[in-house]
C-alpha atoms as a PDB file:
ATOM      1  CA  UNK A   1      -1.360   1.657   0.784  1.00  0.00           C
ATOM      2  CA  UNK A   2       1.415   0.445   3.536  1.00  0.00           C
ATOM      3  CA  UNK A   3       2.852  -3.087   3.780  1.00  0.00           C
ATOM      4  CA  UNK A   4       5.124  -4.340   6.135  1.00  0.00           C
ATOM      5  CA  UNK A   5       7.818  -6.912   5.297  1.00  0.00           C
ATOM      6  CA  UNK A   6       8.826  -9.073   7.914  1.00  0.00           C
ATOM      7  CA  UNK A   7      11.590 -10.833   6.132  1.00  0.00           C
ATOM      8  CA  UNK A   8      15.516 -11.800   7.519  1.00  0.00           C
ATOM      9  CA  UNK A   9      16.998 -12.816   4.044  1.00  0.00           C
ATOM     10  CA  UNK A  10      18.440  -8.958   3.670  1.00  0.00           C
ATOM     11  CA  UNK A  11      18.343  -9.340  -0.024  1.00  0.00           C
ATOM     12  CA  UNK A  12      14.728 -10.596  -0.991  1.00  0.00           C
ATOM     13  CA  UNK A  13      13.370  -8.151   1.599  1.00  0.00           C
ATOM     14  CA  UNK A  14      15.245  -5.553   0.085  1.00  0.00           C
ATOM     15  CA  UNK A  15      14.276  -6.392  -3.379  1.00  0.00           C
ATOM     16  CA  UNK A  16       9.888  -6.883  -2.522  1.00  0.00           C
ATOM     17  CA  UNK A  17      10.661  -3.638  -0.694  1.00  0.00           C
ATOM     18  CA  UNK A  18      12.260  -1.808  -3.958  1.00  0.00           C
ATOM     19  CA  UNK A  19       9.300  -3.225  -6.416  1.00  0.00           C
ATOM     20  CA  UNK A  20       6.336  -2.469  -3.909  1.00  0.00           C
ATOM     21  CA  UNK A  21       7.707   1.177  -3.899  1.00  0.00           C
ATOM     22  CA  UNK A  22       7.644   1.356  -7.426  1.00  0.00           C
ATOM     23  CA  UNK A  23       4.103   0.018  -7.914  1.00  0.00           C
ATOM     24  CA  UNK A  24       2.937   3.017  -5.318  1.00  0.00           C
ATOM     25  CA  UNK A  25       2.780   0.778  -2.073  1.00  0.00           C
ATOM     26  CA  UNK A  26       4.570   2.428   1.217  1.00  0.00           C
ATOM     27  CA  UNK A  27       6.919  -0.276   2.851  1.00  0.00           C
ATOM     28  CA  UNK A  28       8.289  -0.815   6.083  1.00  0.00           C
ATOM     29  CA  UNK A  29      10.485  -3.216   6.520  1.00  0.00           C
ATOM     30  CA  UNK A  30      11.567  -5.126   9.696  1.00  0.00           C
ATOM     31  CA  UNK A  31      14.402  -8.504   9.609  1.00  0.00           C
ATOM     32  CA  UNK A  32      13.287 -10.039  12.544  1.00  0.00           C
ATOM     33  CA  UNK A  33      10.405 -11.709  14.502  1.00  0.00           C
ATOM     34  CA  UNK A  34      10.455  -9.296  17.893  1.00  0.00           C
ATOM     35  CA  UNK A  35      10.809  -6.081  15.401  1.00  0.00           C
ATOM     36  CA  UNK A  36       8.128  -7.417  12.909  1.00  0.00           C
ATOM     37  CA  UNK A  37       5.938  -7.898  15.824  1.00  0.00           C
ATOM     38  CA  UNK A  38       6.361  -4.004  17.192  1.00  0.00           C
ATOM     39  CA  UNK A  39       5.873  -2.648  13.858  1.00  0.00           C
ATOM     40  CA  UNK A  40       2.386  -4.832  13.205  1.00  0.00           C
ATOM     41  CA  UNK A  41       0.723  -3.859  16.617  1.00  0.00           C
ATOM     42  CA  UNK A  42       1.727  -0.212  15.840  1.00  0.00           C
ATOM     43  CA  UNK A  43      -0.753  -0.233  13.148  1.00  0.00           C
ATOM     44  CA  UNK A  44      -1.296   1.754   9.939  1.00  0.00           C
ATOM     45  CA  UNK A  45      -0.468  -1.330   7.328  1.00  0.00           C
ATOM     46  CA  UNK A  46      -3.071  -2.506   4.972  1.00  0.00           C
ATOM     47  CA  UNK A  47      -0.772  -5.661   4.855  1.00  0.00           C
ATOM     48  CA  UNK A  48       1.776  -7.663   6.768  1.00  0.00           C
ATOM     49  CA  UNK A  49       3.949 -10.172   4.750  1.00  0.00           C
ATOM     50  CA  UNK A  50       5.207 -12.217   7.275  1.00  0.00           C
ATOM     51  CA  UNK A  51       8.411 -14.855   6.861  1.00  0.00           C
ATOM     52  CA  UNK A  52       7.813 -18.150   8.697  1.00  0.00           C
ATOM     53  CA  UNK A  53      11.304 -18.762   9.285  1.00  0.00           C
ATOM     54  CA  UNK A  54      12.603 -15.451  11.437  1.00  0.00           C
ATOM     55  CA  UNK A  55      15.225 -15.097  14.377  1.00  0.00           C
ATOM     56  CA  UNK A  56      13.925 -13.424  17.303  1.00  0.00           C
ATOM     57  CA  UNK A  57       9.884 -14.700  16.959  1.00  0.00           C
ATOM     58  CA  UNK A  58       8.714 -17.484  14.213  1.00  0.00           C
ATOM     59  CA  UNK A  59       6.529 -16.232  11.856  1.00  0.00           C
ATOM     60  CA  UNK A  60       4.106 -18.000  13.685  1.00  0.00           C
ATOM     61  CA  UNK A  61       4.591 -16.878  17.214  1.00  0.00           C
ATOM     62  CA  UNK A  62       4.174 -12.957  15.688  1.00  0.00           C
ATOM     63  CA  UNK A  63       1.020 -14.202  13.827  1.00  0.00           C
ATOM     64  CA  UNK A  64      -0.308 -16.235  16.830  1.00  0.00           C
ATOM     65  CA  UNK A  65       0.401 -13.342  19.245  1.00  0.00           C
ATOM     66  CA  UNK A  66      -1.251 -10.775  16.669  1.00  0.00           C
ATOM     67  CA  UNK A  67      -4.553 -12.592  16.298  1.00  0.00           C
ATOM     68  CA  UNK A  68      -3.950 -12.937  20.173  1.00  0.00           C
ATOM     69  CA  UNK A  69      -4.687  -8.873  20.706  1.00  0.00           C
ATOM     70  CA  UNK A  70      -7.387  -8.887  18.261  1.00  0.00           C
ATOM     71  CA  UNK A  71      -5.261  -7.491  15.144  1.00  0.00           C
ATOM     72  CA  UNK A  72      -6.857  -8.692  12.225  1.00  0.00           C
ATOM     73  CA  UNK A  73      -4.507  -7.125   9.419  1.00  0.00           C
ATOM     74  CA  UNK A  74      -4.134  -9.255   6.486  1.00  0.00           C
ATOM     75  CA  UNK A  75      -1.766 -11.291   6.429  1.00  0.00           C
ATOM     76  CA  UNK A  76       0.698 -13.049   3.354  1.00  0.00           C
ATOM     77  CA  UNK A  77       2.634 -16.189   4.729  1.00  0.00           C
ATOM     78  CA  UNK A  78       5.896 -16.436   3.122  1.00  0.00           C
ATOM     79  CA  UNK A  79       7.793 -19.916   3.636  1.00  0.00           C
ATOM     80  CA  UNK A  80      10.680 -21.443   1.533  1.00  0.00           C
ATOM     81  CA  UNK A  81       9.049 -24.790   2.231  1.00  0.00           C
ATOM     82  CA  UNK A  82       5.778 -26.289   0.280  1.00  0.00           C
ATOM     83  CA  UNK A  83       4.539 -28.673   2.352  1.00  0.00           C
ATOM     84  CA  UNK A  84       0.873 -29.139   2.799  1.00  0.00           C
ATOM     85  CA  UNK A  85       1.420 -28.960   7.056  1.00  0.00           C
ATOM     86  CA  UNK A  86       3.097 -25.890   6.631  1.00  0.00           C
ATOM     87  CA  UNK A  87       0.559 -24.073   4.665  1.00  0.00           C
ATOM     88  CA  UNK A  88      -2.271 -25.804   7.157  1.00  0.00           C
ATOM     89  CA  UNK A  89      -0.647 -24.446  10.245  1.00  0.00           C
ATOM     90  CA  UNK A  90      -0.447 -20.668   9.102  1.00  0.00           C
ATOM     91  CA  UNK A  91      -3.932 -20.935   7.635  1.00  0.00           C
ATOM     92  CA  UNK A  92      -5.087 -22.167  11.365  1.00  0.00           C
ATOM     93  CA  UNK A  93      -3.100 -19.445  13.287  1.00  0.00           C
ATOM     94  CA  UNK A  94      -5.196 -16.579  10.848  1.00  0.00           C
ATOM     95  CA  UNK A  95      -2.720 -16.152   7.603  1.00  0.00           C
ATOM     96  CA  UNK A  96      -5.145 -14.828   5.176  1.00  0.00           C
ATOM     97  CA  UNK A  97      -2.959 -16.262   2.056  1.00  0.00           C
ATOM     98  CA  UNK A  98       0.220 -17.849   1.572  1.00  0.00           C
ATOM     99  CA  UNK A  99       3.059 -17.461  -1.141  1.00  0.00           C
ATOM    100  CA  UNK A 100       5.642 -20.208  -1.542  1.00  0.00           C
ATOM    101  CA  UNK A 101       9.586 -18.810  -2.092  1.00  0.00           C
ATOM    102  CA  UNK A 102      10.561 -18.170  -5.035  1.00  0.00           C
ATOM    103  CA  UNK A 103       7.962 -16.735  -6.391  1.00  0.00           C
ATOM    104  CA  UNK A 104       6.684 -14.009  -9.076  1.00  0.00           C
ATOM    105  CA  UNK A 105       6.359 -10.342  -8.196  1.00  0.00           C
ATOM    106  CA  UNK A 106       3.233 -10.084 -10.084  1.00  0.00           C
ATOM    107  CA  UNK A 107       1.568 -12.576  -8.301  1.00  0.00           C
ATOM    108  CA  UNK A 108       2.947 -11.408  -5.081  1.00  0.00           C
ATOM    109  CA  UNK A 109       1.508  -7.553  -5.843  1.00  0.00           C
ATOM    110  CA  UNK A 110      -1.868  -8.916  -7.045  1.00  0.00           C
ATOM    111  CA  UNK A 111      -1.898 -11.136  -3.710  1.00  0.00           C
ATOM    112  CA  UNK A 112      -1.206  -7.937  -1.687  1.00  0.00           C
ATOM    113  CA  UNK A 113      -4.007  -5.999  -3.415  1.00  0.00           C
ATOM    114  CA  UNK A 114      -6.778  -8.704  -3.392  1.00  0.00           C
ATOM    115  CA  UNK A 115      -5.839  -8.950   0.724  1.00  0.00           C
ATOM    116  CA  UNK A 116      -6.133  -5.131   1.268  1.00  0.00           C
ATOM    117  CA  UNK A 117      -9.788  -4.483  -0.126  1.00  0.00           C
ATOM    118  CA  UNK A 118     -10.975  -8.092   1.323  1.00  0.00           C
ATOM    119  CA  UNK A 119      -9.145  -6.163   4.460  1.00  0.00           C
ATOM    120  CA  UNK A 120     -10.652  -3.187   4.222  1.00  0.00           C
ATOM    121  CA  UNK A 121     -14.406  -3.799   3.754  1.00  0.00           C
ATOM    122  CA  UNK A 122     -15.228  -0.130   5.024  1.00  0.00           C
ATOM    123  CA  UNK A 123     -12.545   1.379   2.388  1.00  0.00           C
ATOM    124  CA  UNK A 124     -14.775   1.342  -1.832  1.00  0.00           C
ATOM    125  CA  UNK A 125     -13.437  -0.108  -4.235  1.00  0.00           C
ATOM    126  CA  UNK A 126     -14.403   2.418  -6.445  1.00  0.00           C
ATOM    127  CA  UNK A 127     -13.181   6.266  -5.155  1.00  0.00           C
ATOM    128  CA  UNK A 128     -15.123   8.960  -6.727  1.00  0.00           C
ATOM    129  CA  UNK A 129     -15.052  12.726  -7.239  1.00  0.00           C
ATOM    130  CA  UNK A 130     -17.490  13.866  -9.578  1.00  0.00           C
ATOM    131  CA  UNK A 131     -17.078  12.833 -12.584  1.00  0.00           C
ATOM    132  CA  UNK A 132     -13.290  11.754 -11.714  1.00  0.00           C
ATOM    133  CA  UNK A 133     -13.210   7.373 -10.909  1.00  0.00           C
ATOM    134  CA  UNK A 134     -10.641   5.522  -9.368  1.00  0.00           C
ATOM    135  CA  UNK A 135     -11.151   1.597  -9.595  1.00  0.00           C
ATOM    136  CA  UNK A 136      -8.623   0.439  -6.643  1.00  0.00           C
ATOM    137  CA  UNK A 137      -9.925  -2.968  -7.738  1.00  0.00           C
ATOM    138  CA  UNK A 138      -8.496  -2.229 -11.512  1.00  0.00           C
ATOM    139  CA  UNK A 139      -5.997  -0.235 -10.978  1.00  0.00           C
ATOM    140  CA  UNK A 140      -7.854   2.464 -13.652  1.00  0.00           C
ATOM    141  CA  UNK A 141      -9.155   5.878 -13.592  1.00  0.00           C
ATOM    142  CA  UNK A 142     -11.131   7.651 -15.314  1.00  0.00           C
ATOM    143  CA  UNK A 143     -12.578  11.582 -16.122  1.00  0.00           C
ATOM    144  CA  UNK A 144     -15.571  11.060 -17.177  1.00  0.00           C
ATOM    145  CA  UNK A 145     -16.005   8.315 -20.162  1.00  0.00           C
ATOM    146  CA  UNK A 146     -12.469   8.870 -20.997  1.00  0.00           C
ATOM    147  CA  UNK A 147      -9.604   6.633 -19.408  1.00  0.00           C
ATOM    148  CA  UNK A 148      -6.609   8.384 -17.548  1.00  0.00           C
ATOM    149  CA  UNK A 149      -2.898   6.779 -18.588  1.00  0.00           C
ATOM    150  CA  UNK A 150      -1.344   7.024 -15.176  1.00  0.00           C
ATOM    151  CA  UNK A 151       1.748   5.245 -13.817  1.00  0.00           C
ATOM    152  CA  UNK A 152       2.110   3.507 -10.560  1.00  0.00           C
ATOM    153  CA  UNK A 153       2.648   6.213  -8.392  1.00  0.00           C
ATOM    154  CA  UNK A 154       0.440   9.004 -10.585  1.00  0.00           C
ATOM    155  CA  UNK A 155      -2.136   6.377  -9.332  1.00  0.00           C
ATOM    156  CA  UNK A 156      -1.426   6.110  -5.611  1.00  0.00           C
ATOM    157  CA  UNK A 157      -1.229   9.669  -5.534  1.00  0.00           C
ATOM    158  CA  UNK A 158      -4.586  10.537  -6.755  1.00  0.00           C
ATOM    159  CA  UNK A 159      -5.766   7.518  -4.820  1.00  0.00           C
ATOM    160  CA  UNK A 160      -4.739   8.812  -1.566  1.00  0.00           C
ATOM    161  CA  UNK A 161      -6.129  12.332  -2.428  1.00  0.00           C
ATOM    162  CA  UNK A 162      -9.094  11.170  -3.615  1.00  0.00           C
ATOM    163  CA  UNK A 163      -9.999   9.100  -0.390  1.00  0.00           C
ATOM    164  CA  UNK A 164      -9.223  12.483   1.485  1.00  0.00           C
ATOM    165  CA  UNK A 165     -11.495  14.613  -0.723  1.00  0.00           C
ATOM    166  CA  UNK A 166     -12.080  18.118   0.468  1.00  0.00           C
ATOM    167  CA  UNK A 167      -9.176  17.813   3.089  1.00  0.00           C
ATOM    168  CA  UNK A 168      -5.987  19.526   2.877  1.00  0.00           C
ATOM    169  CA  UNK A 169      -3.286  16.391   2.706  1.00  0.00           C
ATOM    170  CA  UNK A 170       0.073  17.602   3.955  1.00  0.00           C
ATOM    171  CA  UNK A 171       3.083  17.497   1.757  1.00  0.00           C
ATOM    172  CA  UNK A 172       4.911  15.156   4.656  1.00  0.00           C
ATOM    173  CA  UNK A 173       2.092  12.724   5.016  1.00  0.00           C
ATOM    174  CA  UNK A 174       2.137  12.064   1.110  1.00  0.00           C
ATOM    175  CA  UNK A 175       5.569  11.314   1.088  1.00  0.00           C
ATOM    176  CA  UNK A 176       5.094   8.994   3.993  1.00  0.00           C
ATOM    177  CA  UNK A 177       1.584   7.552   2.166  1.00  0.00           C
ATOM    178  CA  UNK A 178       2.904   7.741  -1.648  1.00  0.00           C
ATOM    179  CA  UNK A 179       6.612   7.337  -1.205  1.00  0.00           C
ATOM    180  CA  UNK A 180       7.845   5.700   2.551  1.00  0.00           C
ATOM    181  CA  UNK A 181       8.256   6.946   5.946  1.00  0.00           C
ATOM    182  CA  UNK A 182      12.282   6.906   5.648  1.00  0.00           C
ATOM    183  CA  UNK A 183      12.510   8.667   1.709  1.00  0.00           C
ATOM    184  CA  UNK A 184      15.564  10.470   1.850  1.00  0.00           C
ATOM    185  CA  UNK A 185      15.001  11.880  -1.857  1.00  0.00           C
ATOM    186  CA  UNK A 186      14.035  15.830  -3.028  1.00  0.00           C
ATOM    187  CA  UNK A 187      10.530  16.183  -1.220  1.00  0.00           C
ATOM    188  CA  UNK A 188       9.443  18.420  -3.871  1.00  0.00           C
ATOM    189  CA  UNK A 189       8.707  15.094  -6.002  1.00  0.00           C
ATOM    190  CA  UNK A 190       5.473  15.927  -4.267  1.00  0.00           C
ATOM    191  CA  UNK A 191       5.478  18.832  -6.202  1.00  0.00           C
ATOM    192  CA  UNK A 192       6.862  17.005  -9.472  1.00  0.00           C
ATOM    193  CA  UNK A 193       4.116  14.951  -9.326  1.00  0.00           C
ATOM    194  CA  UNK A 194       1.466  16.670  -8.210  1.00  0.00           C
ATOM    195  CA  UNK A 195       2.342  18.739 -11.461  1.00  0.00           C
ATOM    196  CA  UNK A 196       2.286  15.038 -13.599  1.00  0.00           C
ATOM    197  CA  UNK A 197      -1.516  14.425 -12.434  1.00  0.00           C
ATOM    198  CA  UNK A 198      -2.875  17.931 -13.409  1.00  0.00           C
ATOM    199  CA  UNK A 199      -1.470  17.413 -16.718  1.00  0.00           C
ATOM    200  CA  UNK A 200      -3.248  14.605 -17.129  1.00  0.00           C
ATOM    201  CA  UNK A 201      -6.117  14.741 -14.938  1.00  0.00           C
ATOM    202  CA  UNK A 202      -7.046  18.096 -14.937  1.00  0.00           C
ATOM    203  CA  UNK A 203      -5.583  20.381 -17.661  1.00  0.00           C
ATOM    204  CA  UNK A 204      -7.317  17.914 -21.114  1.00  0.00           C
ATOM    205  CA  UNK A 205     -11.001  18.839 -19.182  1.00  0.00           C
ATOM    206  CA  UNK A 206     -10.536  22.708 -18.370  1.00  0.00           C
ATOM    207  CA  UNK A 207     -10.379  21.403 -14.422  1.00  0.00           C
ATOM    208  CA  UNK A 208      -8.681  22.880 -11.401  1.00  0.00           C
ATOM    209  CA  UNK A 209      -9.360  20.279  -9.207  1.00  0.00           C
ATOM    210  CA  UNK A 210      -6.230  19.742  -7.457  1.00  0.00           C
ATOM    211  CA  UNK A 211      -5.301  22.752  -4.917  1.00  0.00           C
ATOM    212  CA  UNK A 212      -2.177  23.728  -3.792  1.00  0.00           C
ATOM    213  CA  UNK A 213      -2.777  24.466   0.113  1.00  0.00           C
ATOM    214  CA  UNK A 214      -0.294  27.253   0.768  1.00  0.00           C
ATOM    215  CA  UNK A 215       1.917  25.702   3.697  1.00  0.00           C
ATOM    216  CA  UNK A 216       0.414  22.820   3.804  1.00  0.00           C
ATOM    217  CA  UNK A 217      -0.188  20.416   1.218  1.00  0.00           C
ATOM    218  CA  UNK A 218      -2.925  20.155  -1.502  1.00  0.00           C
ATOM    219  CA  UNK A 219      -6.423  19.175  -1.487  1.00  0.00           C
ATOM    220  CA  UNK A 220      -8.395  17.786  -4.079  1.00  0.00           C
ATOM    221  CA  UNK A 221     -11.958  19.512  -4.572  1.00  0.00           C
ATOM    222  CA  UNK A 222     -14.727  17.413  -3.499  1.00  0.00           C
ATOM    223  CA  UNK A 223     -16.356  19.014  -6.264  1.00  0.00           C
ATOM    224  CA  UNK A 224     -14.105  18.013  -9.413  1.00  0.00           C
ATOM    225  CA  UNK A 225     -13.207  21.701  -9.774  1.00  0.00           C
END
């Protein structure tokens, strides 16, 4: 799942964008209204976190303008303010929710999830393969009655296979999906962790169902293997 920041205090976005990696989410990240505004209409985010207070474009002039060409994204106000006007005024332009600063990282992840499936009516909550679950809603998975132990990214992984069953996924587009668009790591963590879900979801049953697509990617069998 992608989210894009729209945030100018360098550190804070810096930091949401660091933690939403490591709980699986792809980030982009933009420090301004006008660039914020670009990056939305392109598309491809499940949700926008959007500053009120930006150079460039308010938070509400990119919001306005966005529910202006029909975008309806989710969106997550952000405002260092707590005033009830505030809040009322995003809420009437088309914020979907609304986070006050400071505030907790768990609360801010849960947000972000709850706004992406009420977002994404057409995308289950539930993924299934078989007799292999993923609960998006959870944040669980299972092989048959037994529970899988996966971290963070284990879990967007199989997630993002999952809702491609029976395709072959490129190695580049889950490192854009899984990881982010600008990960300037070893690309064969694809590989590293690719290796980390068969271990757990495959090798305990006596399953192949992750495929290696030679110059490609890998594919998970719409079958179960």
């Amino acid at each position: 799942m992608r989210v894009l920041v729209v945030e100018d205090e360098a550190n804070l976005a810096a930091a949401v964008a660091r933690g939403l990696r490591a709980e699986g989410f792809g980030v982009d990240v933009a420090g301004d209204g006008v660039t914020g505004l670009q990056r939305a209409l392109s598309g491809g985010h499940a949700v926008i976190v959007l500053d009120i207070m930006l150079p460039g474009r308010s938070g509400y002039d990119v919001l306005r303008e966005l529910r202006a060409r029909q975008v309806w994204t989710p969106v997550l106000m952000l405002t260092a303010k707590d005033g009830e006007y505030d809040i009322a005024d995003a809420l009437d332009l088309g914020a979907d929710d609304y986070l006050t600063k400071p505030f907790p990282f768990v609360v801010l992840v849960a947000r972000l999830r709850a706004l992406a499936r009420r977002g994404s009516p057409e995308r289950p909550a539930r993924l299934v393969v078989a007799d292999l679950v993923l609960d998006t809603a959870a944040h669980k998975a299972w092989r048959g009655e037994t529970e899988l132990a996966l971290t963070a990214r284990e879990f967007a992984l199989l997630e993002h296979l999952m809702g491609r069953a029976g395709d072959a996924v490129p190695k580049s587009e889950l490192l854009s999906e899984v990881w982010d668009e600008n990960f300037a790591g070893d690309p064969n963590i694809v590989e590293v962790y690719i290796g980390y879900l068969r271990r757990k979801i495959d090798a305990p049953f006596g399953r192949k169902s992750i495929e290696t697509v030679r110059g490609v990617g890998y594919r998970i069998d719409a079958a179960g293997g």
